[in-house]
Protein backbone atom coordinates (compact mmCIF):
# COMPACT_ATOMS: atom_id res chain seq x y z
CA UNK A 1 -2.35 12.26 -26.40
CA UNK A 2 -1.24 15.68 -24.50
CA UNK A 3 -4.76 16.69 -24.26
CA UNK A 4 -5.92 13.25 -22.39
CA UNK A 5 -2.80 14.04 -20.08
CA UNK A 6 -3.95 17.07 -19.44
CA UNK A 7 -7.84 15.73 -18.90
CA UNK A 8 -6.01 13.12 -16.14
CA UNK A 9 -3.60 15.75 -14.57
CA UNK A 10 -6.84 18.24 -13.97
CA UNK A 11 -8.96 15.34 -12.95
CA UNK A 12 -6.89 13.54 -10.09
CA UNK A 13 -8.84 14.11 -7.43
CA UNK A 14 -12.59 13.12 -9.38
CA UNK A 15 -13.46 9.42 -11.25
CA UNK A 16 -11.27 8.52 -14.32
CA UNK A 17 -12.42 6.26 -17.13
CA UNK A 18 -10.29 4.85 -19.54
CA UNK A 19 -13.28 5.46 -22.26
CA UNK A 20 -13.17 8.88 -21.49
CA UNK A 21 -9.67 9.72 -21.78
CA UNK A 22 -9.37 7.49 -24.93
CA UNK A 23 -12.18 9.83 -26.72
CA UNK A 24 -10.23 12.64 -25.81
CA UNK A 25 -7.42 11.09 -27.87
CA UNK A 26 -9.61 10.14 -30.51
CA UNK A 27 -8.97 6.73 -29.99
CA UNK A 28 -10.55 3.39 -28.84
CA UNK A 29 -10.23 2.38 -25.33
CA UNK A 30 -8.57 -0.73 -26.31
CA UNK A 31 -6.23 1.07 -29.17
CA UNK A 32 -5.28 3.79 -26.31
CA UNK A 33 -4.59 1.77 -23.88
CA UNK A 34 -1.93 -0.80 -25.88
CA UNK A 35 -0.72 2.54 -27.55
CA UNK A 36 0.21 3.87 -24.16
CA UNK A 37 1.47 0.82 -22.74
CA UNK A 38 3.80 0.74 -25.73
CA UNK A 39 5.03 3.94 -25.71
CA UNK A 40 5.63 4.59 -21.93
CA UNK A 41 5.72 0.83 -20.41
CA UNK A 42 2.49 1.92 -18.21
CA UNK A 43 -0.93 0.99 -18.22
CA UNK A 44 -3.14 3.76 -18.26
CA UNK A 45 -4.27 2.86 -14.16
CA UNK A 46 -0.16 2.31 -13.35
CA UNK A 47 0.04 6.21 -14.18
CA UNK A 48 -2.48 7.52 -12.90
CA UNK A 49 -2.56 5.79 -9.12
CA UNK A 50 1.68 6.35 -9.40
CA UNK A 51 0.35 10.23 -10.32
CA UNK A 52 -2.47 10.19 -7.51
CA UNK A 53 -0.17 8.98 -5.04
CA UNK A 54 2.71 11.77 -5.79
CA UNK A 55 0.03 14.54 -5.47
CA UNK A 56 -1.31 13.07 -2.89
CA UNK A 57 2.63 12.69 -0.83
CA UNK A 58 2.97 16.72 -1.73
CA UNK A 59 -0.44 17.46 0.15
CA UNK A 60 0.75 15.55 3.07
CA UNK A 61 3.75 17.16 3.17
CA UNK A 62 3.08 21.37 2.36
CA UNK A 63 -0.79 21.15 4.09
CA UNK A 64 -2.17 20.24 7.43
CA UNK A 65 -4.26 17.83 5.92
CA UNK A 66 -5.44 14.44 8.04
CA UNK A 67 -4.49 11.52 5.98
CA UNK A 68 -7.84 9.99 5.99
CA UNK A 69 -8.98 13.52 4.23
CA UNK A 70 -6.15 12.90 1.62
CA UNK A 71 -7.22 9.52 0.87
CA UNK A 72 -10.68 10.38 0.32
CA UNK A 73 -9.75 13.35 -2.27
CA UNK A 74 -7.94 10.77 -4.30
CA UNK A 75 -10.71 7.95 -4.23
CA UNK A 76 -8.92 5.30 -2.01
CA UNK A 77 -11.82 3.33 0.54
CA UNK A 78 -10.19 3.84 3.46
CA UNK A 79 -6.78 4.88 5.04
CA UNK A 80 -6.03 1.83 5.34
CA UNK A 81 -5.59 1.29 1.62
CA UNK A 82 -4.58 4.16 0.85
CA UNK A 83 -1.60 3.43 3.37
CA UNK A 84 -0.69 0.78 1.57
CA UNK A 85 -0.70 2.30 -1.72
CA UNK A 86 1.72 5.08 -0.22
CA UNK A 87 3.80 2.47 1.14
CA UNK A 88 4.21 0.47 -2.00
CA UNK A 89 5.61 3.80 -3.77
CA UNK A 90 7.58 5.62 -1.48
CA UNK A 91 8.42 2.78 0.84
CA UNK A 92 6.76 5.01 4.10
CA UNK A 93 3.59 5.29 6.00
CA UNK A 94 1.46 8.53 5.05
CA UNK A 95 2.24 9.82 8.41
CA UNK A 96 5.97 9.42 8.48
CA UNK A 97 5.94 11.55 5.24
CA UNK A 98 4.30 14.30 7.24
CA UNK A 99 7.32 14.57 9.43
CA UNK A 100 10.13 16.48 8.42
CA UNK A 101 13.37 15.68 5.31
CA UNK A 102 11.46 12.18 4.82
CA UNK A 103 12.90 10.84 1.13
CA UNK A 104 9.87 10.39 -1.22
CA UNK A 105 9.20 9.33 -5.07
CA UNK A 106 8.19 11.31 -7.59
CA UNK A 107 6.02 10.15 -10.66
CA UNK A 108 5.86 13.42 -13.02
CA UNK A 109 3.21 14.12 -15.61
CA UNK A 110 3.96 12.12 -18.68
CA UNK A 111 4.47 14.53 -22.12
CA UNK A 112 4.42 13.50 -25.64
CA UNK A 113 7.08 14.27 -28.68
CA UNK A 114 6.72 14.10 -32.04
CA UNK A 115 9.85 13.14 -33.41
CA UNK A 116 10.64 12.82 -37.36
CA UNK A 117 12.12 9.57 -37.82
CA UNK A 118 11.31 7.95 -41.30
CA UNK A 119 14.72 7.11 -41.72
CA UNK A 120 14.10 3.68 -41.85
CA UNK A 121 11.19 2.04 -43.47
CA UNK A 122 8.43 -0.51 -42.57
CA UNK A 123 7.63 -3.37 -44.13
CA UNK A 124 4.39 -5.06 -43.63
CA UNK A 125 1.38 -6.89 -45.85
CA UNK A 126 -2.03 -6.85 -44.98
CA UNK A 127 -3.21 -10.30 -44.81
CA UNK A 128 -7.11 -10.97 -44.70
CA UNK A 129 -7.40 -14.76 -42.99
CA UNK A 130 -10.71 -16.68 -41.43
CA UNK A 131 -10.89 -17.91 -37.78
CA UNK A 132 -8.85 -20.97 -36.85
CA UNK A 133 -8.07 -23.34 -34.10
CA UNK A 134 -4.85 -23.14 -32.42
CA UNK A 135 -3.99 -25.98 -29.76
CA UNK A 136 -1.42 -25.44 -26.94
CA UNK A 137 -0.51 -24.18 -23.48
CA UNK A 138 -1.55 -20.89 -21.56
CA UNK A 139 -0.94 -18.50 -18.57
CA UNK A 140 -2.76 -16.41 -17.00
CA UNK A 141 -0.61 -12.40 -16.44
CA UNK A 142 -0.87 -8.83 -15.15
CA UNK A 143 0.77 -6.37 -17.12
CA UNK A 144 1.26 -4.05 -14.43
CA UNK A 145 5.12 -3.13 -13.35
CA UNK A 146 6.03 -5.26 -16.69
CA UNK A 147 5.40 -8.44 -15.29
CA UNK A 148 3.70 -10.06 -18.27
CA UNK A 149 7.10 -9.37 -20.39
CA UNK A 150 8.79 -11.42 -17.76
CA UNK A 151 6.34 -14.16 -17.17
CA UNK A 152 6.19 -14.91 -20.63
CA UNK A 153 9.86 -14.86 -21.37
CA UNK A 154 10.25 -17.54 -18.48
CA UNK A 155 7.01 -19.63 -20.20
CA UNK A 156 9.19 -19.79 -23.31
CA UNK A 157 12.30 -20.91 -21.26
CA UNK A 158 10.53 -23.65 -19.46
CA UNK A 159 8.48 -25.13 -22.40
CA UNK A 160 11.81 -25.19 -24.29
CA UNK A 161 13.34 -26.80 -21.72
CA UNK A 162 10.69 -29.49 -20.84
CA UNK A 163 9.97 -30.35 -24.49
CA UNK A 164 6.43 -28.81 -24.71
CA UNK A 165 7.56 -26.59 -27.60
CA UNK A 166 9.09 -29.63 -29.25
CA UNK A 167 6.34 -31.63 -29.50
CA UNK A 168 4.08 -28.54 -30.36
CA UNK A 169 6.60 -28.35 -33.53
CA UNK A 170 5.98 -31.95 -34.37
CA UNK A 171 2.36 -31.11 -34.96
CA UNK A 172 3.33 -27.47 -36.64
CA UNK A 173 0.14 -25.88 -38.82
CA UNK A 174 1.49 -23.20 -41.74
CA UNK A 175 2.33 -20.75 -39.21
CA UNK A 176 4.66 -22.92 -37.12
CA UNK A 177 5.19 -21.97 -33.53
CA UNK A 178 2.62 -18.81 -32.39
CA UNK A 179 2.97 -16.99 -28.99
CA UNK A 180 -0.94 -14.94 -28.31
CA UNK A 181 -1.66 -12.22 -26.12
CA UNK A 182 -5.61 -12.64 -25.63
CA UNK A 183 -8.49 -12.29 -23.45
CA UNK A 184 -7.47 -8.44 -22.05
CA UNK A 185 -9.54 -7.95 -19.15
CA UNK A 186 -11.49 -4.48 -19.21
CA UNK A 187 -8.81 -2.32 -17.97
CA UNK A 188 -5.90 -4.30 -19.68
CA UNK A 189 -4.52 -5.06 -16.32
CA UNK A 190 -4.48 -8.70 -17.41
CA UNK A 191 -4.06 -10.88 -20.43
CA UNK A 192 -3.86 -14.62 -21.12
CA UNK A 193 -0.81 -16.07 -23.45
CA UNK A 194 -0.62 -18.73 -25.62
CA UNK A 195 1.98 -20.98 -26.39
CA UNK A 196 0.42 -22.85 -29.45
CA UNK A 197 0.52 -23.90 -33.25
CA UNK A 198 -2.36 -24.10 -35.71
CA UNK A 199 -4.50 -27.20 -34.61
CA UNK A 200 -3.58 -29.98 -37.53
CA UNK A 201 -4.26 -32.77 -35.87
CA UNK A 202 -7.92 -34.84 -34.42
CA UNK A 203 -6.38 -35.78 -30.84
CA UNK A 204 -4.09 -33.75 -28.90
CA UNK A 205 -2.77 -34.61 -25.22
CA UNK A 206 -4.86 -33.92 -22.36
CA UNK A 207 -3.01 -31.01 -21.08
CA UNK A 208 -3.51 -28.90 -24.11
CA UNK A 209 -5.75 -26.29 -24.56
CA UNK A 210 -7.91 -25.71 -27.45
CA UNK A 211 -9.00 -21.80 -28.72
CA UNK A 212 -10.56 -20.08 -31.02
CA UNK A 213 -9.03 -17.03 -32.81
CA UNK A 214 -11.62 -14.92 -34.92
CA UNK A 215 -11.32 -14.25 -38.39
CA UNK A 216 -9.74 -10.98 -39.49
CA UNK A 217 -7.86 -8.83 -41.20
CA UNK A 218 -4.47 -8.43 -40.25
CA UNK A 219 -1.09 -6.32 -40.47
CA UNK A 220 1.97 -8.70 -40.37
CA UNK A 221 5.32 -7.25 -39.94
CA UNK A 222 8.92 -9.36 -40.24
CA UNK A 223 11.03 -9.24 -37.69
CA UNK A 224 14.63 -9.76 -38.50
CA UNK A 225 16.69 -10.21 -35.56
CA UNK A 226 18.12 -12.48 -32.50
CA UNK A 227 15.03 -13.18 -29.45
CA UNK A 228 14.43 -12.13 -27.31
CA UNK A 229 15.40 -8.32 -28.22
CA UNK A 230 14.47 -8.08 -32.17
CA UNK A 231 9.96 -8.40 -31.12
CA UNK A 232 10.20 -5.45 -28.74
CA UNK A 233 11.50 -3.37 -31.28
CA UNK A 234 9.59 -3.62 -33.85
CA UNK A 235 6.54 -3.94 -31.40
CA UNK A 236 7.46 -0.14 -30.48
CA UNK A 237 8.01 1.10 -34.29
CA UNK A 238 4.25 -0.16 -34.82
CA UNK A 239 2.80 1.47 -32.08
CA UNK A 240 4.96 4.89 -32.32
CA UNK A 241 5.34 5.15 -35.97
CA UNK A 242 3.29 2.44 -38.04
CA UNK A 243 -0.54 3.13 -36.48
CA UNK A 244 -0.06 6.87 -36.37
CA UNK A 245 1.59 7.36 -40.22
CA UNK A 246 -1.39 4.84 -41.28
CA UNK A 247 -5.08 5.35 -40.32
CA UNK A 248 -5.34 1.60 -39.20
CA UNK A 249 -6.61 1.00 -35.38
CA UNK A 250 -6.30 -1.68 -33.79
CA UNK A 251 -9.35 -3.81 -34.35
CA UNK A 252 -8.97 -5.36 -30.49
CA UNK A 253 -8.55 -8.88 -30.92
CA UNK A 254 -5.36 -11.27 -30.25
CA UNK A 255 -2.13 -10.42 -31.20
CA UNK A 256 0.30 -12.81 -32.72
CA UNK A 257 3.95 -13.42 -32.38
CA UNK A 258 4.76 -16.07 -35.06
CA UNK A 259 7.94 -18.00 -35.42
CA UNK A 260 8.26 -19.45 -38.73
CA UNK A 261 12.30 -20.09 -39.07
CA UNK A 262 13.53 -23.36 -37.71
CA UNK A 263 17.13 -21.43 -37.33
CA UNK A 264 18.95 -20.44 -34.59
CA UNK A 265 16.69 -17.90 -32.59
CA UNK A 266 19.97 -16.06 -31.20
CA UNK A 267 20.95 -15.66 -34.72
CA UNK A 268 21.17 -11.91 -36.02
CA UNK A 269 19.62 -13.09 -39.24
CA UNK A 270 16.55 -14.78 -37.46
CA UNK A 271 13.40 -14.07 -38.84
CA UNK A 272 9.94 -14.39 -37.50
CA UNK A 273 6.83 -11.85 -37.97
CA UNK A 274 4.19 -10.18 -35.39
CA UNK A 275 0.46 -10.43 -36.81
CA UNK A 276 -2.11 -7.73 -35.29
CA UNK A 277 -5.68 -7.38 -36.11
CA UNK A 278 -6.56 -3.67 -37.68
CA UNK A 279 -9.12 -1.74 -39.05
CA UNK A 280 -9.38 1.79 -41.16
């Protein structure tokens, strides 16, 4: 991971593919890109425009470089976009910064830690299941800035509150009530998520979907806790400590968040399980 930094901090100013920088860490593209997600709340494209655009705001501001030159180095079209860009981060036109004591954000290069933790132990099963149906309702979310964690927490809110998840319960499959990430576009800059349940019966209402999830094998963890904060949690111990201590990679299909308790979900003692697809 501190050698693909390094590869990304040294290549700024030149193309950067994630495929590159993933073999670097000796890692799928997919697997890299969740992993880094995870671990530092970017995507891999966040950092490194947020990075291009600091570098870039320190050129203005200690050379006598044109902006249009600037923009150029750091592979924006035109000034024009790369104005807006600047903008967006330091809240300033790329000329204004060239003027003197103008306030501007910094994005510094990203480092990794090992840290020994162990203290507490994992649970998890492997579990080797073949492709199903799942029926149900979907939305369509960036990740970038975070926005799919809050798009999907306000899904669950309003399909509580307008019965949808209800009525999905009446119809539950074994795994009762399922919440998919799917369908990651090619830079994982967007993903589609599913509010479903195991399709278990012929006709469902016209507004629900229908999809396919492929057979595999996967690594289910319990979750013991009260939603909404318990998930991220554990989400985090898998991707910091559970993939690295294991030699499993993420085999880059959907990943499940399944809610098998009909208790309280604010309850400390709540207990549901996340279900990701792996291989050796």
């Amino acid at each position: 991971m501190l050698d693909s930094m390094e590869y990304i901090e040294s290549n700024l100013d030149n193309e950067l593919y994630i495929d590159d920088i993933a073999a670097i860490a000796c890692m799928s593209k997919f697997h890299f890109q969740r992993m880094f997600n995870m671990l530092t709340g970017y995507t891999v494209s966040e950092y490194i425009r947020n990075r291009r655009i600091t570098v870039a705001a320190q050129e203005l501001v200690n050379t006598r470089s044109k902006v249009i030159d600037v923009a150029m180095k750091y592979g924006y079209e035109s000034p024009e976009s790369f104005s807006k860009a600047f903008r967006k981060i330091h809240g300033i036109s790329p000329s204004d910064a060239k003027k003197d004591s103008q306030s501007l954000k910094a994005y510094p290069k990203l480092s990794f830690q090992i840290q020994i933790k162990g203290d507490v132990e994992m649970d998890y099963k492997i579990v080797e299941k073949e492709a199903f149906t799942v029926v149900g309702k979907s939305i369509r979310t960036t990740t970038i800035g975070g926005e799919n964690n809050r798009k999907i927490a306000a899904f669950w809110e309003e399909s509580n509150q307008n019965g949808f998840t209800g009525e999905l319960a009446k119809n539950c499959g074994p795994l009762g009530l399922i919440g998919i990430c799917m369908e990651f576009d090619k830079q994982q800059e967007n993903l589609t998520y599913l509010i479903c349940t195991e399709k278990n019966i012929d006709q469902i209402p016209v507004d629900w979907e229908e999809r396919q999830v492929p057979s595999a094998t996967w690594a289910v963890f319990p979750v013991l806790g009260a939603m909404p904060d318990a998930m991220p949690r554990v989400w985090e111990r898998i991707f910091s400590e559970w993939f690295p201590a294991t030699g499993y990679e993420h085999a880059g299909g959907p990943e499940m968040e399944v809610y098998l308790s009909d208790a309280d979900p604010s309850s400390e003692d709540y207990y549901s399980e996340i279900w990701i697809p792996i291989k050796k």
